[in-house]
N, C-alpha and C. Protein backbone atom coordinates (compact mmCIF):
# COMPACT_ATOMS: atom_id res chain seq x y z
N UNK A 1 -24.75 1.86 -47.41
CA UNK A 1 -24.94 1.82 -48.83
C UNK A 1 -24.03 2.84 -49.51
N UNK A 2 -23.91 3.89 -48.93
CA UNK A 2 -23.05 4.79 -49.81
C UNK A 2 -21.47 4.78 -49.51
N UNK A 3 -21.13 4.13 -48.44
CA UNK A 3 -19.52 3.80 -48.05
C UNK A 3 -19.66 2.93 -49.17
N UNK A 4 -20.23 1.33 -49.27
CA UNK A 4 -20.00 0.62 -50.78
C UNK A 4 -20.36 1.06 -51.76
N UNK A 5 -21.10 2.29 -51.98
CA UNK A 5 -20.90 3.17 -53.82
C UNK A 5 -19.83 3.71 -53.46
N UNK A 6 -19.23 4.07 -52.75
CA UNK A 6 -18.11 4.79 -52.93
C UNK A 6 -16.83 4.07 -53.22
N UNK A 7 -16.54 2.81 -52.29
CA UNK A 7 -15.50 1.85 -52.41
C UNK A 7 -15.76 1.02 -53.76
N UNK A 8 -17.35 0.83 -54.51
CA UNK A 8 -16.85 -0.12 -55.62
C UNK A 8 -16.81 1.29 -56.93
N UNK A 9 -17.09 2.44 -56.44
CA UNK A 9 -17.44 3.38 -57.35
C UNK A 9 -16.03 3.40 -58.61
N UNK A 10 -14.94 3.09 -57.90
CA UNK A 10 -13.40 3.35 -59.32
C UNK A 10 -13.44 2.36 -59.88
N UNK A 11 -14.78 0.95 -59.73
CA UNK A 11 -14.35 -0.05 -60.64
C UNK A 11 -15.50 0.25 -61.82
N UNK A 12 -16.52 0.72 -61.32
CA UNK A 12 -17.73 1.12 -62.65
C UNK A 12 -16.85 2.47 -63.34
N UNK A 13 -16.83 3.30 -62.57
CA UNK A 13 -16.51 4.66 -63.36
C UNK A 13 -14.94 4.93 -63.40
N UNK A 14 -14.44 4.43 -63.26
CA UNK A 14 -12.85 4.21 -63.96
C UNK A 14 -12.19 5.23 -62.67
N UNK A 15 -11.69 6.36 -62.99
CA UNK A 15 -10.81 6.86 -61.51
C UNK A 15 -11.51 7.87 -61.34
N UNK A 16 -12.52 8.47 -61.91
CA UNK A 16 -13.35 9.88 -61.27
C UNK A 16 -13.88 9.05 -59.94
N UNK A 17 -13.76 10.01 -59.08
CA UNK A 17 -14.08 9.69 -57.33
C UNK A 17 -15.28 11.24 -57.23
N UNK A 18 -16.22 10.40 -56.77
CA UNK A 18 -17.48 10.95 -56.08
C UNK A 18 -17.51 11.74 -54.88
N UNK A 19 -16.88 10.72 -54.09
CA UNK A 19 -16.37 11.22 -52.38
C UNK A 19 -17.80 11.84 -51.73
N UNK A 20 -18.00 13.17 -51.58
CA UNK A 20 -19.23 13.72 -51.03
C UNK A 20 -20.24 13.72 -52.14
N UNK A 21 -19.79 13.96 -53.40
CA UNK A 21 -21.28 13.89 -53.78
C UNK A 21 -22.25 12.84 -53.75
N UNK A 22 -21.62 11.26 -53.23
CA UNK A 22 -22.22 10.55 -53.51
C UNK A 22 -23.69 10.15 -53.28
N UNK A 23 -24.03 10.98 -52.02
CA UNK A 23 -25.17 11.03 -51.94
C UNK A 23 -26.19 11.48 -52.05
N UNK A 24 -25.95 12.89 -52.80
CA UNK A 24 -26.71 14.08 -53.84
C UNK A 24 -26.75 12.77 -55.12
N UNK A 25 -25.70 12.34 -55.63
CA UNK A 25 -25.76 11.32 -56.80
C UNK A 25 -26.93 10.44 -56.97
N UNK A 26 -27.05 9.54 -55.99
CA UNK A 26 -27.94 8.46 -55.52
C UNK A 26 -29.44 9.18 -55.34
N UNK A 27 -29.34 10.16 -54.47
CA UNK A 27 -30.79 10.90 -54.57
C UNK A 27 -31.68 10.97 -55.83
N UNK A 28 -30.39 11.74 -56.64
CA UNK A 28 -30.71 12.56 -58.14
C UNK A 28 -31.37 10.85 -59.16
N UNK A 29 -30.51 10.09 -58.84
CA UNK A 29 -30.89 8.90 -59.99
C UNK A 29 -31.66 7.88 -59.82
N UNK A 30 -31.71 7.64 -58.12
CA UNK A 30 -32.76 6.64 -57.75
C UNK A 30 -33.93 7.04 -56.64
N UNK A 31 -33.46 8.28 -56.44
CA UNK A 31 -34.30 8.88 -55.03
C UNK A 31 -34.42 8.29 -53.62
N UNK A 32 -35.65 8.48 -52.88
CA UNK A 32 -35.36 7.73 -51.76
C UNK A 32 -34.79 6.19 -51.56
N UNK A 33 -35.29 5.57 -52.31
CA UNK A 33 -35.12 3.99 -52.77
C UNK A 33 -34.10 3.49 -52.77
N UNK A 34 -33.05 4.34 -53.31
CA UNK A 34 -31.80 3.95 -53.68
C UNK A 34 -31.02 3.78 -52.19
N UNK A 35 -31.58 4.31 -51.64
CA UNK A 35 -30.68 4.24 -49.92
C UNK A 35 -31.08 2.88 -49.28
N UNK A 36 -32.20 2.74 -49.80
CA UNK A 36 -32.61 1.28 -49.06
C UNK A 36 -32.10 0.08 -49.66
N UNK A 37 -31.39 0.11 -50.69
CA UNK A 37 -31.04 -0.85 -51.33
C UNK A 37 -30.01 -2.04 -50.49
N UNK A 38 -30.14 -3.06 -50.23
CA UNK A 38 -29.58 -3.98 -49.33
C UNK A 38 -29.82 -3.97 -48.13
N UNK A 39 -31.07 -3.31 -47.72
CA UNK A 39 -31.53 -3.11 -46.75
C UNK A 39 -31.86 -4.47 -45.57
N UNK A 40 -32.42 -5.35 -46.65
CA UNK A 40 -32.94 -6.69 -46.41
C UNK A 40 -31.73 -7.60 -46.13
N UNK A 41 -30.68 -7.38 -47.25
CA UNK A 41 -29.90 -8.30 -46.86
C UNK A 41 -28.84 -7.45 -45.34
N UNK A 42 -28.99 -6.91 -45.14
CA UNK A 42 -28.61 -6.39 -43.87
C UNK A 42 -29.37 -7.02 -42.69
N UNK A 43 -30.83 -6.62 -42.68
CA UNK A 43 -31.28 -7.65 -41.86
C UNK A 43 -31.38 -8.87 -41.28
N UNK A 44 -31.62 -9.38 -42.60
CA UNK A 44 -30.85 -10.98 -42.67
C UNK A 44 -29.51 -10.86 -41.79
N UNK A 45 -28.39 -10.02 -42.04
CA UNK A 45 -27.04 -10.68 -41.32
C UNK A 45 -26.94 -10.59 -40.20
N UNK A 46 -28.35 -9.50 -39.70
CA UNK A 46 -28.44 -9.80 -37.97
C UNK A 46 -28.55 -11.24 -37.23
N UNK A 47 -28.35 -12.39 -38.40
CA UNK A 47 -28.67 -13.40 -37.97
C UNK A 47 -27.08 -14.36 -37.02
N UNK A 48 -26.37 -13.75 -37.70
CA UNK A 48 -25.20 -13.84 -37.46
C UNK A 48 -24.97 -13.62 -35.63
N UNK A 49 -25.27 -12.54 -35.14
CA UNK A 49 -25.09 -11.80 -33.93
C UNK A 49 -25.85 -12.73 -33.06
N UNK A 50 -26.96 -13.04 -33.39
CA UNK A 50 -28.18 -13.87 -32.79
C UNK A 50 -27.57 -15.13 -32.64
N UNK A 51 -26.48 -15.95 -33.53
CA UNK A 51 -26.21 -16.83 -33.01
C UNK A 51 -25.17 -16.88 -32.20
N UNK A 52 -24.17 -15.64 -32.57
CA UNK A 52 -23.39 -15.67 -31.54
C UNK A 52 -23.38 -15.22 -30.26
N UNK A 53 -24.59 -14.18 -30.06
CA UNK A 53 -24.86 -14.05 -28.52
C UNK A 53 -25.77 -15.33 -27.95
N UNK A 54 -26.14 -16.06 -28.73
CA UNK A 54 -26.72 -17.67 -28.07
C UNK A 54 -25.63 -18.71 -28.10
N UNK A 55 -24.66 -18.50 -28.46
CA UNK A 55 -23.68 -19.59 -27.98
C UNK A 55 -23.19 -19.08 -26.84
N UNK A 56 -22.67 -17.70 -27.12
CA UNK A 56 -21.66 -16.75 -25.53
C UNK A 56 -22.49 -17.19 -24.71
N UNK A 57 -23.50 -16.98 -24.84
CA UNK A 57 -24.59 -17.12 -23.16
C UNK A 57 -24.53 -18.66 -22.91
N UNK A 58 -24.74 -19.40 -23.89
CA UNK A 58 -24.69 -20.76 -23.49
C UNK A 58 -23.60 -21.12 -22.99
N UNK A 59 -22.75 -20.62 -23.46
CA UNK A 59 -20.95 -20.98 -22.83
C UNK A 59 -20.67 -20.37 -20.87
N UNK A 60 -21.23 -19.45 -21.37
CA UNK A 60 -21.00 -18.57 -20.31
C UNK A 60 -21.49 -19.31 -19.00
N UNK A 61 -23.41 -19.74 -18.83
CA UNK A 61 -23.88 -20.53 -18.27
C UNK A 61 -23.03 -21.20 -17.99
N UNK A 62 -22.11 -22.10 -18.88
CA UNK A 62 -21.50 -23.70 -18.34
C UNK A 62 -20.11 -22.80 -17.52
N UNK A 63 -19.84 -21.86 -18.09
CA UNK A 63 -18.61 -21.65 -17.42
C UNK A 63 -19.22 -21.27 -16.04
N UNK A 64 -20.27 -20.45 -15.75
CA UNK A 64 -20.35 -20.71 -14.09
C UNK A 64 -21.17 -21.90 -13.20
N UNK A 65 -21.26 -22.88 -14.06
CA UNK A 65 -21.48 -23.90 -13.33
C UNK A 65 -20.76 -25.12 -12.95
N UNK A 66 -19.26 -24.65 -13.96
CA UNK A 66 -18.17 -25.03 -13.92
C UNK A 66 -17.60 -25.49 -12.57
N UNK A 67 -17.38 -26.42 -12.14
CA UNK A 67 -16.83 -27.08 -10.80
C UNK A 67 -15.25 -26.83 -10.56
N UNK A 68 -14.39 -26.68 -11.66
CA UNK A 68 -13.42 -25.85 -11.30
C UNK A 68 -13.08 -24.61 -11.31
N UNK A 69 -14.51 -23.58 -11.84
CA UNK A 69 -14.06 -22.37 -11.62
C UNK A 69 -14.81 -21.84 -10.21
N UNK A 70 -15.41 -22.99 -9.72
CA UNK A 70 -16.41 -22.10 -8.61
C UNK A 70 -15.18 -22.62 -7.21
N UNK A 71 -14.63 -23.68 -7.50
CA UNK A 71 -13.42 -24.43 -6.47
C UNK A 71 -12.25 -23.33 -6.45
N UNK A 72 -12.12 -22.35 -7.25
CA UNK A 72 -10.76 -21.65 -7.13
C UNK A 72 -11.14 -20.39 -5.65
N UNK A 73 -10.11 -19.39 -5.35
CA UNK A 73 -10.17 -18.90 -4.48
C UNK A 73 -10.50 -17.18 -5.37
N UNK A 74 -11.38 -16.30 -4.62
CA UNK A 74 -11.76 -14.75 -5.07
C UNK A 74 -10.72 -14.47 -6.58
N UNK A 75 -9.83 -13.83 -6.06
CA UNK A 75 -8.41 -13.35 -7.22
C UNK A 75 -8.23 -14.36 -8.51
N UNK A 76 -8.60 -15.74 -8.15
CA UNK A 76 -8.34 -16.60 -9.28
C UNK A 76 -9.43 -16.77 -10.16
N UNK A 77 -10.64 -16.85 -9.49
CA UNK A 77 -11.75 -17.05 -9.96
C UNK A 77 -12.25 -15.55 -11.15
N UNK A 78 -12.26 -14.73 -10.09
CA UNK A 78 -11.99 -13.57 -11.72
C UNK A 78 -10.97 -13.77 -12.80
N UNK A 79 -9.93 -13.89 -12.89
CA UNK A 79 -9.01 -14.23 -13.82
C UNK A 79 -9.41 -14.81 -14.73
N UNK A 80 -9.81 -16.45 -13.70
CA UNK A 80 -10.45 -17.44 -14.82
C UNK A 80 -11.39 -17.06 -15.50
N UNK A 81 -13.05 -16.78 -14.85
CA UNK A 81 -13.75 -16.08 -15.41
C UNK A 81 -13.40 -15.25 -16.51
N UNK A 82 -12.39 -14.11 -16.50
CA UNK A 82 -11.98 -13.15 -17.62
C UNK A 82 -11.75 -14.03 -19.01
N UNK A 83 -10.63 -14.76 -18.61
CA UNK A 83 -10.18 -15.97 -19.89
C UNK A 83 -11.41 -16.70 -20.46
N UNK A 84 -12.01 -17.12 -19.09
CA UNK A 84 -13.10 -18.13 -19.77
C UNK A 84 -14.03 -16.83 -20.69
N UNK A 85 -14.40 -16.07 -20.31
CA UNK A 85 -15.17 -15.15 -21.33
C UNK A 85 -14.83 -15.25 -22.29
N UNK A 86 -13.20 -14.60 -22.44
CA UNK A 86 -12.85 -14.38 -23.30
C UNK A 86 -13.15 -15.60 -24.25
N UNK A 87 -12.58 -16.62 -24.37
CA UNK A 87 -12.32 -17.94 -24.83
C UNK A 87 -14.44 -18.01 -25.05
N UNK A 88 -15.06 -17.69 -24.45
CA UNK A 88 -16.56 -18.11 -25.09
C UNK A 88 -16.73 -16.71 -26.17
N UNK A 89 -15.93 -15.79 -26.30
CA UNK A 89 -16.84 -14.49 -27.17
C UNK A 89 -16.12 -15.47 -28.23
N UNK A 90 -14.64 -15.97 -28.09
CA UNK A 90 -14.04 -16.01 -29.66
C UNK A 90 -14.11 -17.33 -30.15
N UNK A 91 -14.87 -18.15 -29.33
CA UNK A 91 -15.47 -19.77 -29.51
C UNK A 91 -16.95 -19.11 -30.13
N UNK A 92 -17.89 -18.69 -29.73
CA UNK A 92 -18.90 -18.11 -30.09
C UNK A 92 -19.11 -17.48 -31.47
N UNK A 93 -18.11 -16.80 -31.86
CA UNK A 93 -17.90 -15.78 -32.77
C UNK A 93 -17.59 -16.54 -34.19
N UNK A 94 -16.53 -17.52 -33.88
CA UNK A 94 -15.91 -18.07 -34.91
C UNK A 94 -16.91 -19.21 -34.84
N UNK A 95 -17.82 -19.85 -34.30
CA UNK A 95 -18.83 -20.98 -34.93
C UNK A 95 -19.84 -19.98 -35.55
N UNK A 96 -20.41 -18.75 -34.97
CA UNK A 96 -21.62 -17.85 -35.40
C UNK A 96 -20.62 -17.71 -36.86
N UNK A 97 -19.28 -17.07 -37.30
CA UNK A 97 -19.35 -17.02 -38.17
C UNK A 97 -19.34 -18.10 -39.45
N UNK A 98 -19.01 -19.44 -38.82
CA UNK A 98 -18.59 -20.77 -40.12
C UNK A 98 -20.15 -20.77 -40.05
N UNK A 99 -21.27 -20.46 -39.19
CA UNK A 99 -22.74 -20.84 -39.82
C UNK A 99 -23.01 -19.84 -40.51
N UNK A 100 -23.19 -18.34 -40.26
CA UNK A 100 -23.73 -17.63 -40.88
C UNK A 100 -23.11 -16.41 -41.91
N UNK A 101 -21.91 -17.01 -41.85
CA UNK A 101 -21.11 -16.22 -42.82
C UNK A 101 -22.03 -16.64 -44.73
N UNK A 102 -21.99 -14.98 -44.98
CA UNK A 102 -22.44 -14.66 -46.05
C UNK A 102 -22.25 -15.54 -47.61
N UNK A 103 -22.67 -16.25 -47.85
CA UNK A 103 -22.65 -17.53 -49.23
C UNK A 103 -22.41 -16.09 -50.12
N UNK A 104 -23.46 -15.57 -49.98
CA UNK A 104 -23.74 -14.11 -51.34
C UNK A 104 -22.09 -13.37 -51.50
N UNK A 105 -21.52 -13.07 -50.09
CA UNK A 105 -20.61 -12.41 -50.33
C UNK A 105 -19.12 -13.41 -51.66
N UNK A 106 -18.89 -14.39 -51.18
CA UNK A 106 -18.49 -14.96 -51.84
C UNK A 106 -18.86 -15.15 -53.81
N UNK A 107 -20.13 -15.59 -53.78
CA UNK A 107 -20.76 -15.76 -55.08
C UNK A 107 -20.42 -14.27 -55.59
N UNK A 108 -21.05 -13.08 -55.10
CA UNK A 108 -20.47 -11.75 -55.43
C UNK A 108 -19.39 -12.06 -56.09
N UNK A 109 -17.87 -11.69 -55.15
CA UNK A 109 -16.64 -12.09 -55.70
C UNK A 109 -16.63 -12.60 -56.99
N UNK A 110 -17.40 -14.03 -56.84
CA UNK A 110 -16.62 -15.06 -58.36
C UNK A 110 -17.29 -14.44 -59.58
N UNK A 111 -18.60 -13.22 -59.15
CA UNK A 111 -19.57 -13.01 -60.44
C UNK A 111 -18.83 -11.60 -60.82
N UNK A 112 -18.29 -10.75 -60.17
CA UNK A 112 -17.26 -9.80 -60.26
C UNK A 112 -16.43 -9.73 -61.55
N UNK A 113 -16.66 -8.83 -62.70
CA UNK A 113 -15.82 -8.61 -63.46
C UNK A 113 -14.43 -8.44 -63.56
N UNK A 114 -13.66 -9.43 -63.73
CA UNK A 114 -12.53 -8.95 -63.59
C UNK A 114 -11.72 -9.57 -62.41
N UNK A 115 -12.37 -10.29 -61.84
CA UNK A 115 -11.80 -10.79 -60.43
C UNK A 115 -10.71 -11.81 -60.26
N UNK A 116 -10.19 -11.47 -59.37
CA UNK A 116 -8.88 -12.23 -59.10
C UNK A 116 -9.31 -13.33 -58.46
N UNK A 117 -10.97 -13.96 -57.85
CA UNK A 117 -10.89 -15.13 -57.49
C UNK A 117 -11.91 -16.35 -58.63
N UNK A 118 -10.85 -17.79 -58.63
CA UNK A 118 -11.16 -18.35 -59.49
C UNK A 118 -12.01 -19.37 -58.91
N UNK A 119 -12.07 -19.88 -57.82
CA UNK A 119 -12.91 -20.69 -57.56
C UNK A 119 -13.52 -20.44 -55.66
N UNK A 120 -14.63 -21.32 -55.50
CA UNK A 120 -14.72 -20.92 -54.16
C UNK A 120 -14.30 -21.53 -53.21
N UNK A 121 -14.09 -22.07 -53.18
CA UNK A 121 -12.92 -22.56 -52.30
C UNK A 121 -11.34 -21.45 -51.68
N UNK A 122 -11.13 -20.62 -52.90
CA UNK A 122 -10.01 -20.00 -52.96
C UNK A 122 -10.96 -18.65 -52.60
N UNK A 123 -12.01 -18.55 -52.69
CA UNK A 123 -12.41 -16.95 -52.67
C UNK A 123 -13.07 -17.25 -51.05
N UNK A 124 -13.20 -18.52 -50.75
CA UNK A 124 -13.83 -18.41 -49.02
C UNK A 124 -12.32 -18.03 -48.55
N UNK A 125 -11.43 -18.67 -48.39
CA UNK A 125 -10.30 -18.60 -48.07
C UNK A 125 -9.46 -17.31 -47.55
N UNK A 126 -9.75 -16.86 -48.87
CA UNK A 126 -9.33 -15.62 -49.41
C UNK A 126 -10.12 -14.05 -48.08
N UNK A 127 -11.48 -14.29 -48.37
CA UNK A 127 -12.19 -13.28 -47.88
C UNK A 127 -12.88 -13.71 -46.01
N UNK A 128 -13.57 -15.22 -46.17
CA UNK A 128 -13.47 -15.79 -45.01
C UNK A 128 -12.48 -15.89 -43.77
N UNK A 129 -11.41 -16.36 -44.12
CA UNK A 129 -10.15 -16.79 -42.75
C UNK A 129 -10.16 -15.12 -42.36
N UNK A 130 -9.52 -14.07 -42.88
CA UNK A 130 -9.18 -13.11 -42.23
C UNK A 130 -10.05 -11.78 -41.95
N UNK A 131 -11.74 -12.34 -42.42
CA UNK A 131 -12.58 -11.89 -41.83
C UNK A 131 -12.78 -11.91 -40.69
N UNK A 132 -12.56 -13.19 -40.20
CA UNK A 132 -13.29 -14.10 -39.08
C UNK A 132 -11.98 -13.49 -38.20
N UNK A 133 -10.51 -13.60 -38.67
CA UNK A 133 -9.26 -13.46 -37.53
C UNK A 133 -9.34 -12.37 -36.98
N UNK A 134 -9.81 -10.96 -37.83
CA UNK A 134 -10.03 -9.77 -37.95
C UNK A 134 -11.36 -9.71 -36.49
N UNK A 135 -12.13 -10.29 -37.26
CA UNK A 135 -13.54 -10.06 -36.18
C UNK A 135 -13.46 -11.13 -34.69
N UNK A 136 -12.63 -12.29 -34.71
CA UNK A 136 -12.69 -12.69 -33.19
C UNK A 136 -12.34 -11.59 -32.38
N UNK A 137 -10.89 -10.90 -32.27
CA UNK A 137 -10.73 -10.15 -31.45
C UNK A 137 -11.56 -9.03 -30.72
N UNK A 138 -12.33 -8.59 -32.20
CA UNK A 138 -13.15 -7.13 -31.76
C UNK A 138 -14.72 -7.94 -30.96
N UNK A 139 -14.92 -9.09 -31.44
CA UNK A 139 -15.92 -9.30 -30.62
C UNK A 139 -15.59 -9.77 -29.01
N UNK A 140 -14.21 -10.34 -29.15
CA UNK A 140 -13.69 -10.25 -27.30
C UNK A 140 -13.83 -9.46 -26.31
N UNK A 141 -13.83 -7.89 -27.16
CA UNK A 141 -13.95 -6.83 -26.85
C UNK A 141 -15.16 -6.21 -26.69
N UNK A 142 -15.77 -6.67 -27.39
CA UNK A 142 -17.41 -6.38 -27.43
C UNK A 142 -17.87 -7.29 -26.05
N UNK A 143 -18.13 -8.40 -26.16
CA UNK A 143 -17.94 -8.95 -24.96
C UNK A 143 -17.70 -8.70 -23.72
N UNK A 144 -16.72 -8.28 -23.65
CA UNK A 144 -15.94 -7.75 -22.33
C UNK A 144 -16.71 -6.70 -21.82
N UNK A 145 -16.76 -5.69 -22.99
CA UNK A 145 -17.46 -4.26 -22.81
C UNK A 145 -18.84 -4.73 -22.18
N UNK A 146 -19.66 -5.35 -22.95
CA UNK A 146 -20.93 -5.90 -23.03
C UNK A 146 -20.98 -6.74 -21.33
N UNK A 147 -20.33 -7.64 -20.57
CA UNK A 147 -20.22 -7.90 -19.57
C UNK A 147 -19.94 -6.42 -18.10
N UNK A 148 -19.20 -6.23 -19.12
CA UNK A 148 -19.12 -5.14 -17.50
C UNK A 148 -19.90 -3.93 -17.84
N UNK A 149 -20.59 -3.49 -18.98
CA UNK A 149 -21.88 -3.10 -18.38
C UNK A 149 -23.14 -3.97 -17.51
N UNK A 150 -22.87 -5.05 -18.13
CA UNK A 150 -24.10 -6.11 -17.00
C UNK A 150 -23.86 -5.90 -15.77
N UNK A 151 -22.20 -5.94 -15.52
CA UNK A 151 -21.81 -6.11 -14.19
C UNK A 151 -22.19 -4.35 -13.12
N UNK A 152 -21.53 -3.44 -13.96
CA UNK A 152 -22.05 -2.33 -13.04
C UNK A 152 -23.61 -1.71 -13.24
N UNK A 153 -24.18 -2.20 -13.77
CA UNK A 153 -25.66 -1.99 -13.48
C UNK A 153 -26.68 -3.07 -12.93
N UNK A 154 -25.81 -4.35 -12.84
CA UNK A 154 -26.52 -5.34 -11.57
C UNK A 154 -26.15 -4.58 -10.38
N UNK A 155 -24.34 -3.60 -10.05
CA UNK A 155 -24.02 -3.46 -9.14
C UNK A 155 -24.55 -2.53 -8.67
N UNK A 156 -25.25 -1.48 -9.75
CA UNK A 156 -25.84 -0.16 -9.36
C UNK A 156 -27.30 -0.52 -9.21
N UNK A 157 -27.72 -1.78 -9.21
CA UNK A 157 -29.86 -1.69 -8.79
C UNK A 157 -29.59 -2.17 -7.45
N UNK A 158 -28.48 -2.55 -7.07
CA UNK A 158 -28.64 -3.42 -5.78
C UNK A 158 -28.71 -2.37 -4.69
């Protein structure tokens, strides 16, 4: 909440910048309350994650029941495996986001004083595509990370 008072803060109050006070600010005018503000809609976007760790897993499943990745030999079969992950975090990621990407964030935008987007179509475009290009990669990575902790703590109970 207070990284976005701070980033939309030069469009309400012209170029005075807050920086640290911002959260002595928020205290002083709304008190505890004011911190919770979007609290809910935060929650809500955990919905997002939820679908994309239920597709990865679903992908994942098919990839090891996969008849040509279980036919390859040790050295290849990791490889594949790696790719195939990969290829389910950023298959995963990019359907979790065309479902649960934010309607509000958009509508925001077009209700925005002053805004450079005119319709939605142009403001999904705009804020959507290089959200999503931005976030496949880091969730590959998340992924990856997220797998090989599975992997060395299946390897460490055994």
């Amino acid at each position: 909440m207070v990284q976005t008072r701070m980033q939309l803060e030069g469009k309400i109050r012209g170029s005075k910048k807050m920086n640290t006070q911002c959260t002595g600010y928020v205290y002083q005018t709304e008190g505890i309350h004011g911190f919770c503000r979007g609290l809910t809609a935060s929650y809500a976007g955990i919905s997002g994650t939820i679908i994309c760790f239920a597709i990865y897993e679903s992908l994942k499943k098919y990839l090891k029941e996969d008849p040509l990745a279980s036919s390859t030999s040790g050295t290849e079969k990791n490889s594949t495996s790696f790719f195939g992950l990969m290829a389910a975090a950023a298959l995963s990621k990019g359907c979790a986001s065309c479902i649960a990407y934010p309607h509000e964030v958009i509508r925001t935008r077009l209700q925005e004083e002053g805004t450079k987007y005119n319709s939605f179509i142009q403001t999904c475009l705009a804020s959507f595509v290089p959200t999503t290009i931005r976030q496949i990669p880091n969730t590959a990575i998340l992924f990856s990370t997220y797998e090989l902790i599975v992997y060395l703590l299946e390897d460490h109970m055994q």
